[in-house]
C-alpha atoms as a PDB file:
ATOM      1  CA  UNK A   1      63.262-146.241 104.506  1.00  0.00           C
ATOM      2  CA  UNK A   2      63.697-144.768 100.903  1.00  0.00           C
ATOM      3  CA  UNK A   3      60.172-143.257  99.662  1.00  0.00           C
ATOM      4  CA  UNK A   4      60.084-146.497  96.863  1.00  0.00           C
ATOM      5  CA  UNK A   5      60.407-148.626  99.456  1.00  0.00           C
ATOM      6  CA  UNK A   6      57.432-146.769 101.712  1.00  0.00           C
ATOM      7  CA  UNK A   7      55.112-145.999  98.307  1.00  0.00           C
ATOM      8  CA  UNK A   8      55.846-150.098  97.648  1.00  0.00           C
ATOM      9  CA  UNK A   9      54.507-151.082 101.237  1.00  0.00           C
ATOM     10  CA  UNK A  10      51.837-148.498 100.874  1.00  0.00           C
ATOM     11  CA  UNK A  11      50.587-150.230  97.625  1.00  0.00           C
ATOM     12  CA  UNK A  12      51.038-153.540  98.603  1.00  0.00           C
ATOM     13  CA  UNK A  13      48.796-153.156 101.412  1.00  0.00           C
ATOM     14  CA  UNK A  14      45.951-151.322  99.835  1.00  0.00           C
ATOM     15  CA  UNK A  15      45.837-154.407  97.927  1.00  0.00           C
ATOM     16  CA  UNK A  16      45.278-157.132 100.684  1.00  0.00           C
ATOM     17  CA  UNK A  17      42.914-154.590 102.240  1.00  0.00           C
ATOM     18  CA  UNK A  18      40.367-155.576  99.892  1.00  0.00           C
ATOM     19  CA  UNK A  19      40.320-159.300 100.926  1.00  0.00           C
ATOM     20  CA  UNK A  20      40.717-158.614 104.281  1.00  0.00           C
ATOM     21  CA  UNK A  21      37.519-156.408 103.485  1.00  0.00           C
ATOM     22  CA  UNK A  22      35.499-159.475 101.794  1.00  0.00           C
ATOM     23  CA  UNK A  23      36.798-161.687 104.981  1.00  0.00           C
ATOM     24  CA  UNK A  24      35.374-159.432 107.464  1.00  0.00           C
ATOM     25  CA  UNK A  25      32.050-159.167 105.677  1.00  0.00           C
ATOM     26  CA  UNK A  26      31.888-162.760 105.162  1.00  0.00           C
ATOM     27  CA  UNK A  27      32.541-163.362 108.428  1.00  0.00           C
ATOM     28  CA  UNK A  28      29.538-160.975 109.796  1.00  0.00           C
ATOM     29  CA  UNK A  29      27.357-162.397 107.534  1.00  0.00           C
ATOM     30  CA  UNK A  30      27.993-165.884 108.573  1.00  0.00           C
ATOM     31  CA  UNK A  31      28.713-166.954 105.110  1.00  0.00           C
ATOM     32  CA  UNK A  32      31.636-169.557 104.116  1.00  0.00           C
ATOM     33  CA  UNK A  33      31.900-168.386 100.772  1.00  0.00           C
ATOM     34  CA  UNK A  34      34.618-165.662 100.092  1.00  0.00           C
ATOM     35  CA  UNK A  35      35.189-165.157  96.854  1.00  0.00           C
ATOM     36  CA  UNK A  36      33.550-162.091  94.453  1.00  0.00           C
ATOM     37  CA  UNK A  37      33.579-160.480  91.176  1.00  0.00           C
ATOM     38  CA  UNK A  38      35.462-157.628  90.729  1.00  0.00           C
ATOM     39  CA  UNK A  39      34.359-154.808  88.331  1.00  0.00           C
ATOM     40  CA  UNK A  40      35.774-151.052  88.013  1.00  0.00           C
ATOM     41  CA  UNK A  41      36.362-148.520  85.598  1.00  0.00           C
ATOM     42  CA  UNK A  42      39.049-145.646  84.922  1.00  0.00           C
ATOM     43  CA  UNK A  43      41.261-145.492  87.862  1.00  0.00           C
ATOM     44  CA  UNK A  44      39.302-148.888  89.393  1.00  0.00           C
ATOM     45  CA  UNK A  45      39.931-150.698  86.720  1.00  0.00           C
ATOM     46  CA  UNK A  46      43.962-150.020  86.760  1.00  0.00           C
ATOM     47  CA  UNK A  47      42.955-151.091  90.542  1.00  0.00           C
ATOM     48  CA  UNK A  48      41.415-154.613  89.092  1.00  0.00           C
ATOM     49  CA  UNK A  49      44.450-154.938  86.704  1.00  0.00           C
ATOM     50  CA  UNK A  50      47.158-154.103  89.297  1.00  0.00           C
ATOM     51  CA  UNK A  51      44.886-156.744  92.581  1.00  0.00           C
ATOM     52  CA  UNK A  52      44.807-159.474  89.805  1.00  0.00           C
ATOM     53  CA  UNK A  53      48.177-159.517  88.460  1.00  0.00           C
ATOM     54  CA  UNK A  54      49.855-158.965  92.153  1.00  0.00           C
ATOM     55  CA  UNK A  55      47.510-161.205  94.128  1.00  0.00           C
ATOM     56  CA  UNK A  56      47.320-163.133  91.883  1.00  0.00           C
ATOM     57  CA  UNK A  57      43.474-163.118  92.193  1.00  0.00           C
ATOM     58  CA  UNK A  58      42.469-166.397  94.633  1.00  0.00           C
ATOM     59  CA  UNK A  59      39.556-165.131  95.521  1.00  0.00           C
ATOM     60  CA  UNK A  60      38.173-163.477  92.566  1.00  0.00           C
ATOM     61  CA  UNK A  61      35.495-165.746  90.953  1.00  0.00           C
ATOM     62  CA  UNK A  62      35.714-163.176  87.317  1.00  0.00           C
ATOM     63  CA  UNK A  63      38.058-159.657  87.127  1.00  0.00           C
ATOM     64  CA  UNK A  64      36.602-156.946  84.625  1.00  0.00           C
ATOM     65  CA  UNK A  65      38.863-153.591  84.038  1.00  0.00           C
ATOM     66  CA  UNK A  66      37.362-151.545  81.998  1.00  0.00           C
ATOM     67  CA  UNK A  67      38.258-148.790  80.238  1.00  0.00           C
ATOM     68  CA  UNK A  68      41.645-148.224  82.421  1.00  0.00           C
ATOM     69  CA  UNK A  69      43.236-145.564  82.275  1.00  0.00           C
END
């Protein structure tokens, strides 16, 4: 596997870890409701851009990025 390929995987999967995440404290909390907001800034708000647009964001009730960079 070509290291694109690999750091494509990589990123791909840090992204559903985040729902997976929400899920699995959901699901310990006994609550049916799995959506959330999703704030960050700097670095985690290239991380809200990049989740929204790829994911395209199902579970996210509002997305802020601010300040990306």
């Amino acid at each position: 596997m070509n290291k694109h390929i690999a750091l494509k995987l990589s990123f791909v999967w840090g992204l559903s870890l985040l729902e997976k995440s929400v899920d699995l404290a959901a699901k310990s909390a006994s609550l049916s409701y799995r959506c959330f907001f999703l704030y960050s800034h700097s670095g985690g708000g290239q991380f809200v851009h990049w989740y929204v647009m790829f994911t395209g964001g199902k579970s996210v009730i509002r997305a802020v990025a601010a300040n990306a960079g």
